[in-house]
C-alpha atoms as a PDB file:
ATOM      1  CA  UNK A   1     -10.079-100.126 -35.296  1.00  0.00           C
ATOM      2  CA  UNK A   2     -12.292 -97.362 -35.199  1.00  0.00           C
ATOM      3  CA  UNK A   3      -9.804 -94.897 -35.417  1.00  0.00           C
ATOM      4  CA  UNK A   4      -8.204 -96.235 -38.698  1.00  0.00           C
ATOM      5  CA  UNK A   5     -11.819 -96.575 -40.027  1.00  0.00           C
ATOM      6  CA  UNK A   6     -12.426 -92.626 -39.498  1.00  0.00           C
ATOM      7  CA  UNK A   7      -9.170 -92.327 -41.057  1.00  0.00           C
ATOM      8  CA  UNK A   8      -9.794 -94.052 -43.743  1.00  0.00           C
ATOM      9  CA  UNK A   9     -12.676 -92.007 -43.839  1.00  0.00           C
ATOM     10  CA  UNK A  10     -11.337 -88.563 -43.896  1.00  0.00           C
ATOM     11  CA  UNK A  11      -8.760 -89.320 -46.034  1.00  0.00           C
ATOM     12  CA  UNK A  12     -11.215 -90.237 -48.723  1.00  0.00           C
ATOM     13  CA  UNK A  13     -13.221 -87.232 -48.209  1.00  0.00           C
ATOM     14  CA  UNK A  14     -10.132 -85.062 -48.422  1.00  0.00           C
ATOM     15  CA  UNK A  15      -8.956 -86.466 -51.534  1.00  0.00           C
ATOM     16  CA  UNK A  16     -12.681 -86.428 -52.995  1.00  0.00           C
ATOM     17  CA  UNK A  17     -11.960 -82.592 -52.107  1.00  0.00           C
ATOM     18  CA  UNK A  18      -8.904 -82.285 -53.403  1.00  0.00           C
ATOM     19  CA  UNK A  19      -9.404 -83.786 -56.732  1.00  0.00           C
ATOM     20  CA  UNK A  20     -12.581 -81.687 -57.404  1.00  0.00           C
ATOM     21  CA  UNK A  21     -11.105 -77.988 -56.539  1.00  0.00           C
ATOM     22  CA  UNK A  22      -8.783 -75.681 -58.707  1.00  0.00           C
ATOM     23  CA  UNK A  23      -5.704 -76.915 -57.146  1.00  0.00           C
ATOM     24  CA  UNK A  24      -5.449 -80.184 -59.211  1.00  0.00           C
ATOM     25  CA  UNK A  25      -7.490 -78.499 -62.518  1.00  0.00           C
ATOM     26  CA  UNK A  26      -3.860 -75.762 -62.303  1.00  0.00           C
ATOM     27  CA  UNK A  27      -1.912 -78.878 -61.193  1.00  0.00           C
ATOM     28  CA  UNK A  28      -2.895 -80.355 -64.851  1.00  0.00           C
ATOM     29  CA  UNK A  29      -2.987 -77.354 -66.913  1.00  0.00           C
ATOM     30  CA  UNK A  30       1.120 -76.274 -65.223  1.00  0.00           C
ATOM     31  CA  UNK A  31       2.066 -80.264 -66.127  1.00  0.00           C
ATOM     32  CA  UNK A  32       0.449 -80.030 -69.519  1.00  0.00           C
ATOM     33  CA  UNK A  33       1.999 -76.627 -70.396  1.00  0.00           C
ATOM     34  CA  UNK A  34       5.407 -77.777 -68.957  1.00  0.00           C
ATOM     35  CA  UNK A  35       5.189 -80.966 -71.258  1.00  0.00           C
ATOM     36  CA  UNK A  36       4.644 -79.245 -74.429  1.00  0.00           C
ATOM     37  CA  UNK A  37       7.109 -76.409 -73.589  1.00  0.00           C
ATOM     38  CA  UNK A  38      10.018 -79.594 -72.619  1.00  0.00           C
ATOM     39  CA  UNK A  39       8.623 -81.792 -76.117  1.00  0.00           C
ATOM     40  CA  UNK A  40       9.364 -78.061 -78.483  1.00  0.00           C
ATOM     41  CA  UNK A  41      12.790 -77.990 -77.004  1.00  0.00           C
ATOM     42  CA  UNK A  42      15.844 -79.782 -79.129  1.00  0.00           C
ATOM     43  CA  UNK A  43      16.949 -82.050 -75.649  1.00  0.00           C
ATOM     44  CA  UNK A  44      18.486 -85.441 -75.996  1.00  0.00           C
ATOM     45  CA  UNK A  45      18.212 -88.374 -73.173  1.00  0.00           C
ATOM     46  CA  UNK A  46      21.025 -88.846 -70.983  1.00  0.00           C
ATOM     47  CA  UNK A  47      21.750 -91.972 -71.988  1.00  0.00           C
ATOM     48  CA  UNK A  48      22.371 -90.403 -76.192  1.00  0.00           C
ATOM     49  CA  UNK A  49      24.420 -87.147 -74.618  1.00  0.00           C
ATOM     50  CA  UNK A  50      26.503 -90.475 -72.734  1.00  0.00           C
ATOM     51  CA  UNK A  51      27.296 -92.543 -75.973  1.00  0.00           C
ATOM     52  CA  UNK A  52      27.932 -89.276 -77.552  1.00  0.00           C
ATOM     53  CA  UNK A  53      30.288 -88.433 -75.176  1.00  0.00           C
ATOM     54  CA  UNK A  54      32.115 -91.554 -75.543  1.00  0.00           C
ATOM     55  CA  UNK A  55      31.706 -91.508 -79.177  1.00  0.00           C
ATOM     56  CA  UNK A  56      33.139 -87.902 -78.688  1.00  0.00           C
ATOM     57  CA  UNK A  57      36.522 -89.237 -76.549  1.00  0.00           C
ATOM     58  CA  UNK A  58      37.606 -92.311 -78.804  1.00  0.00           C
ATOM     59  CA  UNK A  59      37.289 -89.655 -82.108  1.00  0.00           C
ATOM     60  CA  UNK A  60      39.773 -87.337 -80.127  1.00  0.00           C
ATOM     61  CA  UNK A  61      41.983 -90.212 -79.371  1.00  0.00           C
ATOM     62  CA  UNK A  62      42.129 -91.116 -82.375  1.00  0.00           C
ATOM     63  CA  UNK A  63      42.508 -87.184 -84.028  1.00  0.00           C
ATOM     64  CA  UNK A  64      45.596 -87.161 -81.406  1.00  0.00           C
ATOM     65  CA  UNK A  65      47.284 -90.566 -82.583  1.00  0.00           C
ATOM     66  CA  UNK A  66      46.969 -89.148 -85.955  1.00  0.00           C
ATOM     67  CA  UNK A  67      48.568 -86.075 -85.547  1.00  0.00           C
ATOM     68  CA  UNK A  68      51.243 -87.928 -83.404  1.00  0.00           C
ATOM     69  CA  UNK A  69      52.098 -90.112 -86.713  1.00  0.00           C
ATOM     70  CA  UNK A  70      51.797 -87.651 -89.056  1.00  0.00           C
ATOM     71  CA  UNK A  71      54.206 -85.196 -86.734  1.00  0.00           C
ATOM     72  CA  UNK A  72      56.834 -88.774 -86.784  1.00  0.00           C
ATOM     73  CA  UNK A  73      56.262 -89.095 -90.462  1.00  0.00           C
ATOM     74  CA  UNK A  74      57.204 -85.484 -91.612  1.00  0.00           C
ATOM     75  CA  UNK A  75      60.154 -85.990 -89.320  1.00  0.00           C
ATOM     76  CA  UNK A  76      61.683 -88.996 -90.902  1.00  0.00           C
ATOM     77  CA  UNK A  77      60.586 -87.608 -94.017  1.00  0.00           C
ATOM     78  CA  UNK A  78      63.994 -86.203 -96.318  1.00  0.00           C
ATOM     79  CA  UNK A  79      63.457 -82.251 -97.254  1.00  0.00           C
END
């Protein structure tokens, strides 16, 4: 009981320490430069690049049964 109360203890004082040095001010600044560097790039979720992607697939389908019916229908067509 004493143990985990010393602990408890120094695991307070270290993060006291911790939170007050340079470490966590660069920690901050590196996260907050990342963030606006990510937010000025043109990046979608990956959830819109998915539906895009599907979106993407049925058009081509659909480009391919086209050309497939046009191909029959100049065939049957009389020169």
């Amino acid at each position: 009981m004493l143990a985990n109360k010393l602990l408890d203890e120094i695991n307070a004082k270290v993060s006291e320490v911790i939170a007050a040095s340079p470490a966590k001010d660069i920690e901050k600044n590196l996260k907050a430069t990342l963030t606006g560097l990510l937010g000025k790039l043109d990046l979608v979720t990956r959830e819109e690049f998915d539906v895009q992607a599907q979106v993407l697939a049925r058009t081509r389908e659909k480009l391919t049964a086209l050309e497939e019916r046009l191909a029959k229908l100049e065939q049957d067509r009389p020169a």
